[in-house]
Each structure stands twice: as structure tokens, then as C-alpha cells.
Protein backbone atom coordinates (compact mmCIF):
# COMPACT_ATOMS: atom_id res chain seq x y z
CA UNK A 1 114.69 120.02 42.37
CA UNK A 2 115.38 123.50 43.14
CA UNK A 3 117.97 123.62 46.23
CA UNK A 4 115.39 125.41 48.56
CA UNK A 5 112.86 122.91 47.76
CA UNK A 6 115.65 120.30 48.86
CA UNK A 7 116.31 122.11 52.02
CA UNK A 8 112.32 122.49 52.70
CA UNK A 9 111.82 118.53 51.81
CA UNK A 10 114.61 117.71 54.32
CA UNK A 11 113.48 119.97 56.96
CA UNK A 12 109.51 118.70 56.93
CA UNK A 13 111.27 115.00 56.78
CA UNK A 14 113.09 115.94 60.12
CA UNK A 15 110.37 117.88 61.96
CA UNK A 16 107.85 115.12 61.55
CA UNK A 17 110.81 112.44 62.32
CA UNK A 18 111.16 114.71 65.76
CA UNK A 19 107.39 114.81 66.26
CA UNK A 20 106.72 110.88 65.69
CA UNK A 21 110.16 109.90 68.01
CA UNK A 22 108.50 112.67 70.43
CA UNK A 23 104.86 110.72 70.08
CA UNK A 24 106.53 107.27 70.94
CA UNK A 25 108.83 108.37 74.36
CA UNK A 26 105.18 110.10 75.35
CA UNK A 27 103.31 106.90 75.10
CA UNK A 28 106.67 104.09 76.28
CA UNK A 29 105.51 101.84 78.27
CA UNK A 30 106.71 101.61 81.90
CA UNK A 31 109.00 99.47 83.74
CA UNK A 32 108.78 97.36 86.53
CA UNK A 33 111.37 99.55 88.29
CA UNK A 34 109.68 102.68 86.94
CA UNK A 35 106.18 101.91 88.66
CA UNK A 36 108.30 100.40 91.95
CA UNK A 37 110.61 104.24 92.32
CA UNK A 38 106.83 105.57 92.05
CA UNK A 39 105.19 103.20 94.70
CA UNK A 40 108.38 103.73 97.35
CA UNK A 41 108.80 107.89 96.52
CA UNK A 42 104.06 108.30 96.71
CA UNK A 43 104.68 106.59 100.52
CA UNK A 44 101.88 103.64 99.72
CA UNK A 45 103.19 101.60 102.76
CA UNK A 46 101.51 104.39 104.98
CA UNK A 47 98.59 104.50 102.64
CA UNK A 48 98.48 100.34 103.25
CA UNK A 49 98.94 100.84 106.79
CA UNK A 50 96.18 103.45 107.23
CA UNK A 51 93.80 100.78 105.50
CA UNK A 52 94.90 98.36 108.28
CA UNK A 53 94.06 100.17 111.12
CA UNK A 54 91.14 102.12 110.27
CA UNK A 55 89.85 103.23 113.61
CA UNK A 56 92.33 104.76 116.39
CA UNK A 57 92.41 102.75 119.71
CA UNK A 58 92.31 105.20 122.96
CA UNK A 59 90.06 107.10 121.84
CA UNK A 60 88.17 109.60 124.31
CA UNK A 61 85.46 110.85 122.43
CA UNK A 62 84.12 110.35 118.76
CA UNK A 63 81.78 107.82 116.56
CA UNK A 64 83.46 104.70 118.58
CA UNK A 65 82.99 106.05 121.93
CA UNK A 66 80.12 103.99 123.11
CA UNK A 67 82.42 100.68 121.62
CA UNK A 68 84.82 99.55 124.17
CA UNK A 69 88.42 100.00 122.70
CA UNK A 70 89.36 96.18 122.72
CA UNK A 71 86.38 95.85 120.33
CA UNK A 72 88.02 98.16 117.80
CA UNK A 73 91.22 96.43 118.83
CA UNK A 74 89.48 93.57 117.60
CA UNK A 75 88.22 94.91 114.03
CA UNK A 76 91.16 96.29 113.13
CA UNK A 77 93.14 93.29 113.82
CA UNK A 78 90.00 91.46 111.81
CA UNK A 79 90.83 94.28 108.91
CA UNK A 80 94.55 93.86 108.88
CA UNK A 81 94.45 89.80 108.63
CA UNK A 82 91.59 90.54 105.52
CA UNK A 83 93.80 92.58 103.51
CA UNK A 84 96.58 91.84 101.82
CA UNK A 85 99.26 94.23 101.35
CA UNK A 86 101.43 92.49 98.66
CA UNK A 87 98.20 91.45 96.42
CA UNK A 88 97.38 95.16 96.60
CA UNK A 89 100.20 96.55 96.05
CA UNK A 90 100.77 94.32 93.13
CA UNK A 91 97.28 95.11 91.56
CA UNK A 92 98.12 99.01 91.78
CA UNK A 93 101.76 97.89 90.24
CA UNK A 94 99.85 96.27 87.16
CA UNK A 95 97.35 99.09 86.98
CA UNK A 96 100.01 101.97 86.60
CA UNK A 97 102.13 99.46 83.89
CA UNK A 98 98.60 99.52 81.90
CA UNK A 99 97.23 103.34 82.59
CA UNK A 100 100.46 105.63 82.83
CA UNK A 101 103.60 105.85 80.02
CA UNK A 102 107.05 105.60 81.02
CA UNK A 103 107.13 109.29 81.01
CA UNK A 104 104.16 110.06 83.29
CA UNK A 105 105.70 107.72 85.67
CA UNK A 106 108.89 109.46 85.85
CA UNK A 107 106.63 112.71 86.34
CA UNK A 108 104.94 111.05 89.27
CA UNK A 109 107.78 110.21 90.37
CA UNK A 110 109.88 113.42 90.56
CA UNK A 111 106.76 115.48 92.06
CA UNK A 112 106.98 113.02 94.52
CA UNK A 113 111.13 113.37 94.90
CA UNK A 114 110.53 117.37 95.04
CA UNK A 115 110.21 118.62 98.20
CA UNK A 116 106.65 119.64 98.42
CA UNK A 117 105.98 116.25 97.48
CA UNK A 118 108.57 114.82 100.36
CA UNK A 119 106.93 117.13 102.65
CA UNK A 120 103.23 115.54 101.28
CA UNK A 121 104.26 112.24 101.97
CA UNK A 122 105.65 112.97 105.40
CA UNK A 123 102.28 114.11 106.89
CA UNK A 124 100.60 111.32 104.84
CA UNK A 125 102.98 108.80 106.81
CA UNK A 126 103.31 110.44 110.31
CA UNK A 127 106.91 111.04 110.01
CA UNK A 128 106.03 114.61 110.25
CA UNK A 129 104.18 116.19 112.84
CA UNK A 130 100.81 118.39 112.20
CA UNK A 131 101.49 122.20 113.22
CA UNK A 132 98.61 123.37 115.24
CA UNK A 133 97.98 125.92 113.33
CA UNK A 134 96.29 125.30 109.90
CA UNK A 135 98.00 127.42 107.19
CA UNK A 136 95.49 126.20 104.82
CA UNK A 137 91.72 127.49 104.56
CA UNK A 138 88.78 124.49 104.52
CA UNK A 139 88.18 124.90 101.02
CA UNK A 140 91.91 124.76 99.81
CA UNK A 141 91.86 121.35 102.04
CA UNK A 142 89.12 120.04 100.58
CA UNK A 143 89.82 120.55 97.10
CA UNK A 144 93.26 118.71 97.97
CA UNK A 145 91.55 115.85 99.67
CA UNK A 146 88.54 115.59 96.73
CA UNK A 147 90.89 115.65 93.73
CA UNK A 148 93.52 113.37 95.21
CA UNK A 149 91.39 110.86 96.68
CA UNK A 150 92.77 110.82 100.02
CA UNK A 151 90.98 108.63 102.70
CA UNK A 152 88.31 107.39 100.46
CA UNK A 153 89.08 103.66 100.94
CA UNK A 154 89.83 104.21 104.35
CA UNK A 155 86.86 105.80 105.17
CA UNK A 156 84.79 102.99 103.54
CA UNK A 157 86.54 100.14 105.20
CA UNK A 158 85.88 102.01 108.54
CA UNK A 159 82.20 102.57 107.29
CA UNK A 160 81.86 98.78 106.75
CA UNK A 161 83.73 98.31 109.70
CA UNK A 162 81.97 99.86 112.21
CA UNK A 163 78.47 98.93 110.58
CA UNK A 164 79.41 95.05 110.95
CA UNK A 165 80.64 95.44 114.53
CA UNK A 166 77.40 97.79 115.45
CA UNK A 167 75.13 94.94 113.85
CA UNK A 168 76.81 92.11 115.88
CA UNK A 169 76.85 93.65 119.12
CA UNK A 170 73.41 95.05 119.03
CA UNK A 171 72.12 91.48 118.18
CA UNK A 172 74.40 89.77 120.54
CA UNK A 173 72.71 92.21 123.27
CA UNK A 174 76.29 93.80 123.96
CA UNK A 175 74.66 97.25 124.78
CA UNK A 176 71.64 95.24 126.88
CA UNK A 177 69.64 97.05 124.38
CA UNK A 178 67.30 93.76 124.87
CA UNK A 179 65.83 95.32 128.05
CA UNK A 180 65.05 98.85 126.61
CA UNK A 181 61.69 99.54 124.27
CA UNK A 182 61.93 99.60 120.82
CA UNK A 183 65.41 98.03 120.69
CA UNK A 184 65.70 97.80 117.24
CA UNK A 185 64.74 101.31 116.54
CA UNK A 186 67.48 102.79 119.31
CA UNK A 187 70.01 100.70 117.84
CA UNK A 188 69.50 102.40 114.14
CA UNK A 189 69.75 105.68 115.18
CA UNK A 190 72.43 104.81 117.63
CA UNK A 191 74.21 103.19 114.44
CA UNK A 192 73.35 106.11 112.28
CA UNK A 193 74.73 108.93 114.41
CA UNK A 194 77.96 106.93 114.72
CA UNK A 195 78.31 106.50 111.27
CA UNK A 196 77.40 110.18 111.10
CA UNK A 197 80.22 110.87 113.22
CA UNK A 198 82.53 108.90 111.75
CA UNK A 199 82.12 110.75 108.49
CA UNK A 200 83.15 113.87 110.17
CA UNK A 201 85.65 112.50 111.47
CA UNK A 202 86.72 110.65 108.42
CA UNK A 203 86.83 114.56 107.14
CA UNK A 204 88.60 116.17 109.58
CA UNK A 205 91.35 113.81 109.91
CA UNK A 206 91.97 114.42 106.34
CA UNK A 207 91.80 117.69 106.43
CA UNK A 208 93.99 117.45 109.69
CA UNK A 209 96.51 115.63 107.98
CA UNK A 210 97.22 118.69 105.09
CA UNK A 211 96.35 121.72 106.95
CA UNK A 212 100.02 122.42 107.97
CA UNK A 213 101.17 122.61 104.16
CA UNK A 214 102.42 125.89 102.86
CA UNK A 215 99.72 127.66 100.26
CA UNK A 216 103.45 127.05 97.61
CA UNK A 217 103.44 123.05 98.44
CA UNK A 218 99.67 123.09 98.30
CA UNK A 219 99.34 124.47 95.22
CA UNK A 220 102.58 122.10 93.98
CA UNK A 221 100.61 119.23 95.08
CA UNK A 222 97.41 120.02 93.07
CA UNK A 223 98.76 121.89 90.19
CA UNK A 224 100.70 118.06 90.02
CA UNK A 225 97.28 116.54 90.85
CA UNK A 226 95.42 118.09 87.61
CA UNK A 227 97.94 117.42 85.72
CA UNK A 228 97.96 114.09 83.25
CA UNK A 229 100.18 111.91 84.95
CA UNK A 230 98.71 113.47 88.41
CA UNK A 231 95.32 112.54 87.45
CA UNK A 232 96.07 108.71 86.69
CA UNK A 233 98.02 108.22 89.39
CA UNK A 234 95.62 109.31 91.94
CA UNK A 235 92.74 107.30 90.07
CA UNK A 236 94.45 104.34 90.29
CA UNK A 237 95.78 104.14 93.37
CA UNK A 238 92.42 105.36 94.96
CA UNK A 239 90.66 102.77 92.31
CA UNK A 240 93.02 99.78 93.79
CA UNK A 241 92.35 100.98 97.33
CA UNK A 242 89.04 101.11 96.91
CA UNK A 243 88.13 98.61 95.52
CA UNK A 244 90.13 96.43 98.26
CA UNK A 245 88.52 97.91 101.53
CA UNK A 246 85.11 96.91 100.05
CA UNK A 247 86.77 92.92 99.07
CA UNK A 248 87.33 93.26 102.68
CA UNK A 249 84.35 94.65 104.14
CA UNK A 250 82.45 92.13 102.14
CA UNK A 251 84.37 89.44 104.46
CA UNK A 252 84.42 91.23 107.72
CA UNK A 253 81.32 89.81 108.80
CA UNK A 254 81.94 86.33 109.62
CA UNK A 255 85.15 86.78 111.02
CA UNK A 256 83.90 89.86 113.49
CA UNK A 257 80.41 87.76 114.25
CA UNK A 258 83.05 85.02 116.00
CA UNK A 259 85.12 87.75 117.84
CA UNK A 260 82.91 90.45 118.55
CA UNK A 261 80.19 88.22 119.74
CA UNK A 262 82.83 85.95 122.00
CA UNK A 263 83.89 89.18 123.72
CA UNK A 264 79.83 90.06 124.17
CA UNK A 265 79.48 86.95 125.70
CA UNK A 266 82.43 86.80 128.32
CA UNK A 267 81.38 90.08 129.62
């Protein structure tokens, strides 16, 4: 063999070696520790704590305001003993061991470490407090809260919520909507332009939460969104979250039938 062929044989042999070492670091499987750095650094005890309380007690005006605020005191106590923090956060663990590689996880990870994403999780958590001016425009905060999945579960646990609670006290006569014609139909579209309300405000509290980013940590946080590792992060923690405000929403109802009707009836 001709000594250029040699040195052509050997350098194919080591380019393909690099590629196929390359291939298998890409596709590693994470760690326990790996997916645990991601879960404290993304801030999921506020996201978990968010999910607890889905409706704000005090309120002055709003989708709850014709609900007294111990009743919401009430649901969201009702949501936080439904849930279960440590089964949720170990289905998300299991789901980012199965869906992301070692190295997305580290990605996640260091967005989240950087300080666009510190500053991300800081409004997400309340550490840090909302300017009052937005820096942001509507569409810039939508596309954050869209692609990242932000408030989604949230918003459909207070959905359910508020539904369940609407239901009970209608039937339970809490509004005395038993004296008033057509009862039934004042208490749907009483229901429905709460519910109505609440989705706006669902919305605007998200958008709330983000519109003090800069437009540079903005676009850092959905450049990192689009990205691979972005992308299955956000899908399955918003998956997970999901799909645990509707378990609990499925077993609201007994549990706020006994409380919400007990308060009805002491009034």
C-alpha cells in the first residue's frame, strides 16, 4: 500500500472513530443527579407551588369576585392536599431520564445557570419583583408563554377548579339563586363569564410575570426554548404538569361538594 493511501486509510479510520464517539456522548443517557441539577437550576418548586394555589386570596376584582375569599381559601387548600409534589416531581424526573441525553440535560441546565435564565426563574418564583413597566411587546410575551408552556396546567386546574366550586354552590343555593327566574340559566352564564375572566386573567398574569425581561434575556430564553434540548424540556415538564392538574381536577369534586357546601350551609 502506497504510503498516502496508508495515511488516507488511517485518517477515514479516525474521523469516523471521532464521529461514532461524538454520536454516543450526543445520545448518553442521563443521571439521576443530571435530571436533579436540572429540576433545582428550572425553579420547579415555584412551578409546584403555583399548581397549589391556583387562585389568589384577597382579591378585589376579577373571575372570583362574586366567590367569597374563604371559599377559594377552601379550593386551594382542597388543590394542595390533591396533589402531590414528590409523585410529580418524580414522574417529570423519569420523563427527562427517558426523553433528554445526558448532554441536553447539561444544556438545560446551563441556560438555566446563565443569567438570563437566573433572571427567568426569579420572576417565575417571585423572588424578583415585576417592573411596572413592560419592556416586552404582547406578541414577544406571548410567543414566550406559547412555546414554553407556561401556566398551562395552572390555568386548567384553576379552570376545573372554579367550575367544581361554581357547580356546588349554585346547587347548594349559595348565591340564593333558588329565588330568582330561570336559575339554572343565570347560573351558566354567571359560570361562563367567570371562566371567561379567568382566562384573561390566566393570560395576563403570564404575560405579567415576563414583561419586565430585557428583549437580550427574552430572546436567550426562546432562542434556548427552540432549541432541542429546550424543546423537550418544556414538553415534559408542561406534559407532567398537565397531566397532574387534570388527575386532580378529576378528584376535586367530592372533596369541594363536603367543604364548599358545609360553608353554604352555615351561612
Amino acid at each position: 500500500m502506497k504510503r498516502s493511501s496508508f495515511i488516507s486509510a488511517i485518517a477515514l479510520i479516525s474521523v469516523t472513530a471521532l464521529g461514532l464517539l461524538s454520536t454516543g456522548c450526543s445520545t448518553m443517557p442521563g443521571s439521576d443527579s443530571n435530571v436533579d441539577a436540572v429540576l433545582t437550576a428550572s425553579g420547579l418548586d415555584a412551578q409546584l407551588t403555583r399548581l397549589q394555589q391556583p387562585f389568589p386570596v384577597g382579591k378585589t376584582k376579577g373571575p372570583t369576585l362574586l366567590i367569597p375569599d374563604e371559599w377559594l381559601a377552601v379550593v386551594n387548600t382542597t388543590v394542595a392536599e390533591t396533589l402531590k409534589p414528590e409523585a410529580i416531581r418524580q414522574d417529570l424526573r423519569t420523563v427527562l431520564l427517558r426523553d433528554l441525553s445526558a448532554r441536553e440535560l447539561t444544556s438545560v441546565q446551563h441556560f438555566f445557570e446563565s443569567d438570563a435564565g437566573k433572571h427567568v426563574v426569579a420572576l417565575e418564583s417571585g423572588e424578583q419583583a415585576v417592573l411596572s413597566a413592560n419592556r416586552l411587546t404582547d406578541s414577544a410575551l406571548e410567543e414566550i408563554v406559547h412555546t414554553t408552556g407556561t401556566g398551562k396546567a395552572v390555568g386548567l386546574l384553576a379552570e376545573r377548579a372554579l367550575n367544581e366550586a361554581v357547580d356546588i354552590a349554585i346547587k347548594h343555593q349559595c348565591f340564593g339563586l333558588d329565588k330568582v327566574p330561570f336559575a339554572g340559566l343565570l347560573g351558566g352564564v354567571m359560570k361562563k363569564t367567570q371562566l371567561g375572566m379567568l382566562r384573561d386573567g390566566v393570560n395576563a398574569s403570564m404575560y405579567g410575570r415576563y414583561a419586565s425581561l430585557s428583549e437580550k434575556d427574552a430572546d436567550a430564553y426562546l432562542a434556548f426554548a427552540k432549541t432541542a434540548a429546550g424543546s423537550k424540556f418544556f414538553n415534559a415538564r408542561t406534559s407532567v404538569l398537565t397531566r397532574y392538574a387534570g388527575l386532580a381536577g378529576d378528584s376535586l369534586s367530592g372533596k369541594l361538594t363536603d367543604a364548599v357546601s358545609a360553608m353554604c350551609n352555615s351561612k
